[in-house]
Protein backbone atom coordinates (compact mmCIF):
# COMPACT_ATOMS: atom_id res chain seq x y z
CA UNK A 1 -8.70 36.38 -3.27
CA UNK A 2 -5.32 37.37 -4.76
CA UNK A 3 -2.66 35.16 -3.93
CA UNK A 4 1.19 36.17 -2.88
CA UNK A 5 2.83 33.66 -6.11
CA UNK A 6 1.62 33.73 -9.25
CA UNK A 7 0.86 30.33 -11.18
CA UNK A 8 4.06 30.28 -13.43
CA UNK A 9 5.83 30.55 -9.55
CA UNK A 10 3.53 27.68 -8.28
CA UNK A 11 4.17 25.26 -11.07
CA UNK A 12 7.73 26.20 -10.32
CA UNK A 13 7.89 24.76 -6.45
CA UNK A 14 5.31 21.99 -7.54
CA UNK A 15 8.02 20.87 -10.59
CA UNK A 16 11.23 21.25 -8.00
CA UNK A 17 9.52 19.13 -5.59
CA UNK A 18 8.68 16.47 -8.25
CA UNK A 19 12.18 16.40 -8.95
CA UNK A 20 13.01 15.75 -4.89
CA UNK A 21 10.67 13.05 -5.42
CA UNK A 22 12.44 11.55 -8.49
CA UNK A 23 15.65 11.99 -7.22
CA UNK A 24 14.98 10.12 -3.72
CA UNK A 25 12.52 7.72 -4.31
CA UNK A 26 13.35 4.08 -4.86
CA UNK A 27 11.48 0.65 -5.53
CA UNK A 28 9.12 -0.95 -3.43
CA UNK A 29 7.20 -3.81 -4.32
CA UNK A 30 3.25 -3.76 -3.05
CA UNK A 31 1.47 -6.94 -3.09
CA UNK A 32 -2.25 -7.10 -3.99
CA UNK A 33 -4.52 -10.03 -3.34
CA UNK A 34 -6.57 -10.85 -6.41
CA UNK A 35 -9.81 -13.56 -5.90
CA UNK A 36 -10.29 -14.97 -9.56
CA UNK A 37 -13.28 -16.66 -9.96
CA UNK A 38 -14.46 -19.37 -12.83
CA UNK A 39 -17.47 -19.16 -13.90
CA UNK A 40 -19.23 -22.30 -16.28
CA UNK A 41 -20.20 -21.27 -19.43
CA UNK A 42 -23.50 -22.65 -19.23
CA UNK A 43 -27.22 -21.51 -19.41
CA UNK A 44 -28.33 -23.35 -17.02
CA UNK A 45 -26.42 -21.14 -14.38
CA UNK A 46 -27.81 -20.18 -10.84
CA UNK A 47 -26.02 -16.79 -10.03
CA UNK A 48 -27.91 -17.29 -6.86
CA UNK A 49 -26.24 -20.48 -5.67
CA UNK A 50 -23.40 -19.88 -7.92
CA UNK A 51 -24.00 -23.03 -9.58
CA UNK A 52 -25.51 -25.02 -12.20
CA UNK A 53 -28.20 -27.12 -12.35
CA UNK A 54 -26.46 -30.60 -10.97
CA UNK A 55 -23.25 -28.99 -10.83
CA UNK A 56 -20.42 -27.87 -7.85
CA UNK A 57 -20.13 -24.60 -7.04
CA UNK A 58 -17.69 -22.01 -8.46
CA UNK A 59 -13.99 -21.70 -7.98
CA UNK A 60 -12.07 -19.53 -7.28
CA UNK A 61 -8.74 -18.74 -5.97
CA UNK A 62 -6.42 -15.95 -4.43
CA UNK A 63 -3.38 -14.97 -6.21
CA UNK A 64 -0.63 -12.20 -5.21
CA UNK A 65 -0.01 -9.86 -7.70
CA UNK A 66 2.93 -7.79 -7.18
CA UNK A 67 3.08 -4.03 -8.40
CA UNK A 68 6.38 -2.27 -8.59
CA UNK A 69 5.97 1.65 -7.12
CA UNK A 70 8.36 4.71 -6.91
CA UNK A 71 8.47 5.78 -3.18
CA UNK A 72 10.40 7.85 -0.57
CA UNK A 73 11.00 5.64 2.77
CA UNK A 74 11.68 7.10 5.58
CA UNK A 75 12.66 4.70 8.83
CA UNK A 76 11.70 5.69 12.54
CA UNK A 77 14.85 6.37 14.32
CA UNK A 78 14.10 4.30 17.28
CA UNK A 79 13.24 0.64 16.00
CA UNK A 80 12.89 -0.86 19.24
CA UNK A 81 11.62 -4.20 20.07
CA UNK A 82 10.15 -5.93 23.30
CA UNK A 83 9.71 -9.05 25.07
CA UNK A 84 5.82 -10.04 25.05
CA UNK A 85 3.94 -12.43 26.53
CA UNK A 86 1.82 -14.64 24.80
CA UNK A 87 0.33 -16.79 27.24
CA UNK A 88 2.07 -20.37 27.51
CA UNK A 89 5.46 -18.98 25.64
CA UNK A 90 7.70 -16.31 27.18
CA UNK A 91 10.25 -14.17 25.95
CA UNK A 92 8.85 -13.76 22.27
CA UNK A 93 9.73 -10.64 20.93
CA UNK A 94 7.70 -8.07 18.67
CA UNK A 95 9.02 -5.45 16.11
CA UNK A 96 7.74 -1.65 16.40
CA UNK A 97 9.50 -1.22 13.14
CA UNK A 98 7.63 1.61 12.06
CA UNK A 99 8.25 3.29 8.39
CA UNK A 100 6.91 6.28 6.43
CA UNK A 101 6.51 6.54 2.89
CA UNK A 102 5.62 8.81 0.55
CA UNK A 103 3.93 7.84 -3.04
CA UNK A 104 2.33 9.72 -5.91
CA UNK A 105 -1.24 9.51 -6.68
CA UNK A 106 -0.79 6.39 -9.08
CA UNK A 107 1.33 4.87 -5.96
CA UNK A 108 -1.51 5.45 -3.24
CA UNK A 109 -3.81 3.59 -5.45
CA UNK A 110 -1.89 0.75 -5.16
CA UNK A 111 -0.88 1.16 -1.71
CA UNK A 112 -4.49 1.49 -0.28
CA UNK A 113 -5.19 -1.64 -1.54
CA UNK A 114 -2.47 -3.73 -0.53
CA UNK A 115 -2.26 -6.58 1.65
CA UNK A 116 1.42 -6.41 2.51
CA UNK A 117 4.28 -3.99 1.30
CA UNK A 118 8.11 -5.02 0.72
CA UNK A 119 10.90 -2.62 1.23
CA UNK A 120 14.46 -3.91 1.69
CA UNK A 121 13.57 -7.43 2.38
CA UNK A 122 11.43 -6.76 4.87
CA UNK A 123 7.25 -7.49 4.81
CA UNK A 124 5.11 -3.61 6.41
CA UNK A 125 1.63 -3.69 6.71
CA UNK A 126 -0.32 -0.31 5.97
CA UNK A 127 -0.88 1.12 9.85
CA UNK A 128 -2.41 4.70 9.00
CA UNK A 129 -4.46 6.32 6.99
CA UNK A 130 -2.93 8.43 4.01
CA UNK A 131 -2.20 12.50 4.81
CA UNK A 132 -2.16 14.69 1.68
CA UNK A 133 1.21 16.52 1.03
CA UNK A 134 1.72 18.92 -1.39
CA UNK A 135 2.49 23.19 -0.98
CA UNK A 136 -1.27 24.16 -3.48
CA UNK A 137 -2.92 20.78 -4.17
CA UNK A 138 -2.13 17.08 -3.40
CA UNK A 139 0.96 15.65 -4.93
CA UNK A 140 1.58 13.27 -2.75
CA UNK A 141 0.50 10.88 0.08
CA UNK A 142 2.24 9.85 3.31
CA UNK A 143 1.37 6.60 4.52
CA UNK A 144 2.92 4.79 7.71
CA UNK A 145 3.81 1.34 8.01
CA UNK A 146 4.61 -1.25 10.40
CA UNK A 147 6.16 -4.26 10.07
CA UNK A 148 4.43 -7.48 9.68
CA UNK A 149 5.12 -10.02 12.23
């Protein structure tokens, strides 16, 4: 099927619109939860209890690791905020901040597996799934957030 632009035309609009993204995005800081497990050097190990013979299981911990990533935020206009209920305390109040950002391929890959997401202070939580954006092929991802309460 012939197409209206040729390709020198399309990797002309797909460069501009890299260079909206470079000149708008911004930092955000993505934290990823990382279980590290020890494992005893021994060949009397058990991979089935996750032990050795006569010994306590394995450890292992959670650690935070936090990933810097170039991104375009975008804030609702209408952060609004009510008055909740949660059962023997009144008048609590929850955040609809909502935000929208927009990452490159190496971003998303850190974004999908995030646990929480820090942009000007504040702690988001991923709250959609990603849309593809881009005019001939996907150059970017849109991802909404809300905040975590």
């Amino acid at each position: 099927m012939a197409s209206l632009l040729t390709s020198a035309q399309k990797s002309a609009i797909q460069s501009a619109l890299s260079e909206v993204h470079d000149t708008f995005a911004r930092d955000i800081y993505v934290y990823i939860e990382k279980k590290v497990t020890t494992r005893p050097a021994n060949l009397n190990y058990n991979p089935l209890y996750g032990r050795t013979k006569d010994d306590s299981k394995l450890s292992s911990q959670t650690t935070l690791v936090k990933h810097t990533v170039q991104a375009r935020v975008s804030y609702s206009p209408n952060q609004g905020e009510s008055t909740i209920d949660a059962g023997a305390q009144f008048n609590l109040t929850a955040s609809h901040g909502k935000v929208r950002i927009k990452v490159d391929s190496d971003g998303y890959e850190k974004v999908k597996d995030s646990t929480r997401i820090e942009i000007d202070d504040n702690l988001f939580i991923v709250d959609t799934d990603a849309k593809n954006v881009g005019p001939f092929s996907t150059q970017y991802y849109t991802v909404f957030l809300k905040r975590e309460n």
